[in-house]
C-alpha atoms as a PDB file:
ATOM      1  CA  UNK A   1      -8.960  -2.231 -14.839  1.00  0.00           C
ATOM      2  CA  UNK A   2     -10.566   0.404 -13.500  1.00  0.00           C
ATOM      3  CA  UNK A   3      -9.391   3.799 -11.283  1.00  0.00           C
ATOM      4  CA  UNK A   4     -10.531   2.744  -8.537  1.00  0.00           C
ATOM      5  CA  UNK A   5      -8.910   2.659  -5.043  1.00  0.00           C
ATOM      6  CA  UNK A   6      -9.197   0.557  -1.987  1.00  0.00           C
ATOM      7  CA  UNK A   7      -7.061   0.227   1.836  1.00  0.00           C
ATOM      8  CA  UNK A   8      -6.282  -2.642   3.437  1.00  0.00           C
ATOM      9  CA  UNK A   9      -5.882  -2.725   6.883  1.00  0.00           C
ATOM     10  CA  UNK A  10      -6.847  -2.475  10.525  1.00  0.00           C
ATOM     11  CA  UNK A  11     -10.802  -1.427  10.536  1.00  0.00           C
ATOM     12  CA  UNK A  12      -9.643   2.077  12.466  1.00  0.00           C
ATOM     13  CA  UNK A  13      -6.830   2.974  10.214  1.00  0.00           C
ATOM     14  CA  UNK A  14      -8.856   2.665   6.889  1.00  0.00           C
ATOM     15  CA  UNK A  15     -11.902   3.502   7.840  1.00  0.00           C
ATOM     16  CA  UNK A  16     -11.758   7.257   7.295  1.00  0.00           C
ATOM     17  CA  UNK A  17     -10.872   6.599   3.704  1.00  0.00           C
ATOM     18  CA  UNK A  18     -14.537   5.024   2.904  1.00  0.00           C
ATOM     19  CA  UNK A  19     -16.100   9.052   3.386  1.00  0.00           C
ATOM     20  CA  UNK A  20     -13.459   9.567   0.209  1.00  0.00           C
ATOM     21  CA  UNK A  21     -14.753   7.268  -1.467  1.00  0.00           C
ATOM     22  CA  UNK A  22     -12.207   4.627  -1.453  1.00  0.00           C
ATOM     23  CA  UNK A  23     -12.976   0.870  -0.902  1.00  0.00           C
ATOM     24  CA  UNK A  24     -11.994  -0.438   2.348  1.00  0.00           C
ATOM     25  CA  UNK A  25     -11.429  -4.001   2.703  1.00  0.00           C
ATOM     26  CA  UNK A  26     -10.721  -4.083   7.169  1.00  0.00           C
ATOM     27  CA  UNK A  27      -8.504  -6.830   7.992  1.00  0.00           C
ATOM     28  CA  UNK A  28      -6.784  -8.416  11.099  1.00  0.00           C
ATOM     29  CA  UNK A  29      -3.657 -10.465  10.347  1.00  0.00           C
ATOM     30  CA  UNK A  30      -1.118 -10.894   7.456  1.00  0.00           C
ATOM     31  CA  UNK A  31      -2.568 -13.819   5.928  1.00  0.00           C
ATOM     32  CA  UNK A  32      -6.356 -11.761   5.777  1.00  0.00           C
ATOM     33  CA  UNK A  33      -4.223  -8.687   4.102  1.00  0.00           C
ATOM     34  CA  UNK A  34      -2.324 -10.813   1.381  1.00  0.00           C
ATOM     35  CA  UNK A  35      -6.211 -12.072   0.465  1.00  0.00           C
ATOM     36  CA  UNK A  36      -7.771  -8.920   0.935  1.00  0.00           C
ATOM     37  CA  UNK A  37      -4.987  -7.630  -1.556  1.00  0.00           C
ATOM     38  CA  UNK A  38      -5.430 -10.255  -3.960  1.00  0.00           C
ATOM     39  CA  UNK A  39      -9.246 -10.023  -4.289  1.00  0.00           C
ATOM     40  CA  UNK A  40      -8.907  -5.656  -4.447  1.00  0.00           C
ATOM     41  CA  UNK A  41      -6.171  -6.359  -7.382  1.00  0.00           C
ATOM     42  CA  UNK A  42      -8.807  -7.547  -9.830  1.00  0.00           C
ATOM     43  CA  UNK A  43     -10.819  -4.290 -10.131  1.00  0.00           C
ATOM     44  CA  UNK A  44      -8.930  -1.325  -8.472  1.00  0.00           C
ATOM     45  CA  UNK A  45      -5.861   0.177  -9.993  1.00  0.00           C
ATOM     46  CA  UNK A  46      -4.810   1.771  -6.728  1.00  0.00           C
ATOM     47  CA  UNK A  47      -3.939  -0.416  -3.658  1.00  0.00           C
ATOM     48  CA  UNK A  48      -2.842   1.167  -0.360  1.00  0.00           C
ATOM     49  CA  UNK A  49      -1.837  -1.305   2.482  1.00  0.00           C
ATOM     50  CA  UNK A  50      -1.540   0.530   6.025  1.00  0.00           C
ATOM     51  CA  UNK A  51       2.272  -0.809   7.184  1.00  0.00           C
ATOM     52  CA  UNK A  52       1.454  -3.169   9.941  1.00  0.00           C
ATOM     53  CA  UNK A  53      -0.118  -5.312   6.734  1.00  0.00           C
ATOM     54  CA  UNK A  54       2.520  -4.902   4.088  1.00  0.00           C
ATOM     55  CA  UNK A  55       5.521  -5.048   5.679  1.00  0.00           C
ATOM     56  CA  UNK A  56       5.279  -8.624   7.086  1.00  0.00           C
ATOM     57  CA  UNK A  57       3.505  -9.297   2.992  1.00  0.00           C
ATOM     58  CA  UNK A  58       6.365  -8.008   1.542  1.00  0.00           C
ATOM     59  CA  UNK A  59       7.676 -10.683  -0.769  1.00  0.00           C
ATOM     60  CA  UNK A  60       4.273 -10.959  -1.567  1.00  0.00           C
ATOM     61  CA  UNK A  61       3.634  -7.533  -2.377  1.00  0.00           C
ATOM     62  CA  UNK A  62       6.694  -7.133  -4.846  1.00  0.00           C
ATOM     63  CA  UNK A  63       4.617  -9.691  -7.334  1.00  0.00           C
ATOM     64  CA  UNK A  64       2.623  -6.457  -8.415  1.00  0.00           C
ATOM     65  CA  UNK A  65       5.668  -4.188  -8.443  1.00  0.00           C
ATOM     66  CA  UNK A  66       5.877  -6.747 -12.519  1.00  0.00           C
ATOM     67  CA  UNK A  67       3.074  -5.070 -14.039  1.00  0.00           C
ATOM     68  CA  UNK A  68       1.582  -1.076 -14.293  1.00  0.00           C
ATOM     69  CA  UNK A  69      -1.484  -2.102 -12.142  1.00  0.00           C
ATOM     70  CA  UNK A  70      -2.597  -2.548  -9.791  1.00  0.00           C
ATOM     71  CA  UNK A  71      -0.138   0.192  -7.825  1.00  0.00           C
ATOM     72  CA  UNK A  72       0.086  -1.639  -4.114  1.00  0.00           C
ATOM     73  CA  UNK A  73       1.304   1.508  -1.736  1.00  0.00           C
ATOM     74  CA  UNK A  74       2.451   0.948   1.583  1.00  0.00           C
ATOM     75  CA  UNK A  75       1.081   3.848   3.954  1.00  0.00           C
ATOM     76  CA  UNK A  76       1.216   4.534   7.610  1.00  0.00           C
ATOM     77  CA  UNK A  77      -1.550   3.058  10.112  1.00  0.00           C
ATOM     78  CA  UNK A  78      -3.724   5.118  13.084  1.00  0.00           C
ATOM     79  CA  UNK A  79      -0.604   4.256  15.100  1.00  0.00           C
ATOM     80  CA  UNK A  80       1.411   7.004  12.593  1.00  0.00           C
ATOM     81  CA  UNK A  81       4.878   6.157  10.367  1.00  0.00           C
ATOM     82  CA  UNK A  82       7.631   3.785  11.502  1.00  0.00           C
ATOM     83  CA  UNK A  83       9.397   5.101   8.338  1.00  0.00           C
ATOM     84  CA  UNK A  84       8.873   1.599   6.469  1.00  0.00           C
ATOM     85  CA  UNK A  85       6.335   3.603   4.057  1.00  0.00           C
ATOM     86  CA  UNK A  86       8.889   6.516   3.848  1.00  0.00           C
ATOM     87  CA  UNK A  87      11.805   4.289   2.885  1.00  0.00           C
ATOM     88  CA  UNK A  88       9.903   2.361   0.165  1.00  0.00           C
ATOM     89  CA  UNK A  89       8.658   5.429  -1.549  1.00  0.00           C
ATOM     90  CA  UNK A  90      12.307   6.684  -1.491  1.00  0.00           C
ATOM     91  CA  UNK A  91      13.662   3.506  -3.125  1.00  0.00           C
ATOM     92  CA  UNK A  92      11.324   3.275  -5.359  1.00  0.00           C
ATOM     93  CA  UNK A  93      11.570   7.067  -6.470  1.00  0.00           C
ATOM     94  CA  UNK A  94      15.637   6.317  -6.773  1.00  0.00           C
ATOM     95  CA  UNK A  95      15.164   3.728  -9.077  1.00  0.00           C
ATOM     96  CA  UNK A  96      12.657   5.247 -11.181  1.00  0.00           C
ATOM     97  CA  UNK A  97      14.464   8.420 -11.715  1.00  0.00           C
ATOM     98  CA  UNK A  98      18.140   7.797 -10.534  1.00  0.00           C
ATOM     99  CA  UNK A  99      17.883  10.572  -8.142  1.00  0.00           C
ATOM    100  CA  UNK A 100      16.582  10.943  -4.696  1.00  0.00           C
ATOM    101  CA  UNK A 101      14.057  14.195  -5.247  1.00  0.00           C
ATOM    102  CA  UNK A 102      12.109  14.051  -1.888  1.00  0.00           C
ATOM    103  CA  UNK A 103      14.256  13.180   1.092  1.00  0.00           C
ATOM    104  CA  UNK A 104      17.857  14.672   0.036  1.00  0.00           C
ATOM    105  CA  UNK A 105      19.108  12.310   3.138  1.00  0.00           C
ATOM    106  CA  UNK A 106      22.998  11.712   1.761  1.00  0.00           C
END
């Protein structure tokens, strides 16, 4: 495994990200993510997945939440957050640590 990173998601979301440097793989429904997803897990250890793409994938997507990499990261689209993204980091932070240390929200 390597360090790299890719984005899946709608072509104007992700591509921005290619001028970083990351590897974009554009798709345009669910089924095109969870492949796009599938073939990026076999040589990048970073996956982000613009919402629109991962929340529908979901079950899917918990299959890599088994092993250290690849790290599949839900992030917000062009269209900005519905708070999906937010609320997954937050979860997973609590159950990593035991302690919500970013969003205090009791």
């Amino acid at each position: 495994m390597t360090g790299r990173m890719a984005i899946v998601g709608d072509g104007d979301s992700i591509m921005v990200f290619r001028a970083a440097g990351v590897d974009t793989f554009p798709v345009g429904d669910e089924k095109k993510a969870r492949e796009a997803v599938r073939h990026a897990a076999k040589d990048h250890s970073i996956i982000f997945v613009t919402e629109e793409f991962y929340k529908p994938n979901e079950e899917f997507m918990k299959r890599f939440d088994e092993e250290a990499y690849p790290v599949v990261i839900s992030i917000p689209s062009k269209n900005g957050s519905t708070g999906y993204s937010d609320e997954l980091l937050k979860t997973a932070m609590e159950k990593a640590l035991g302690v919500d240390i970013l969003f205090h929200n009791d």
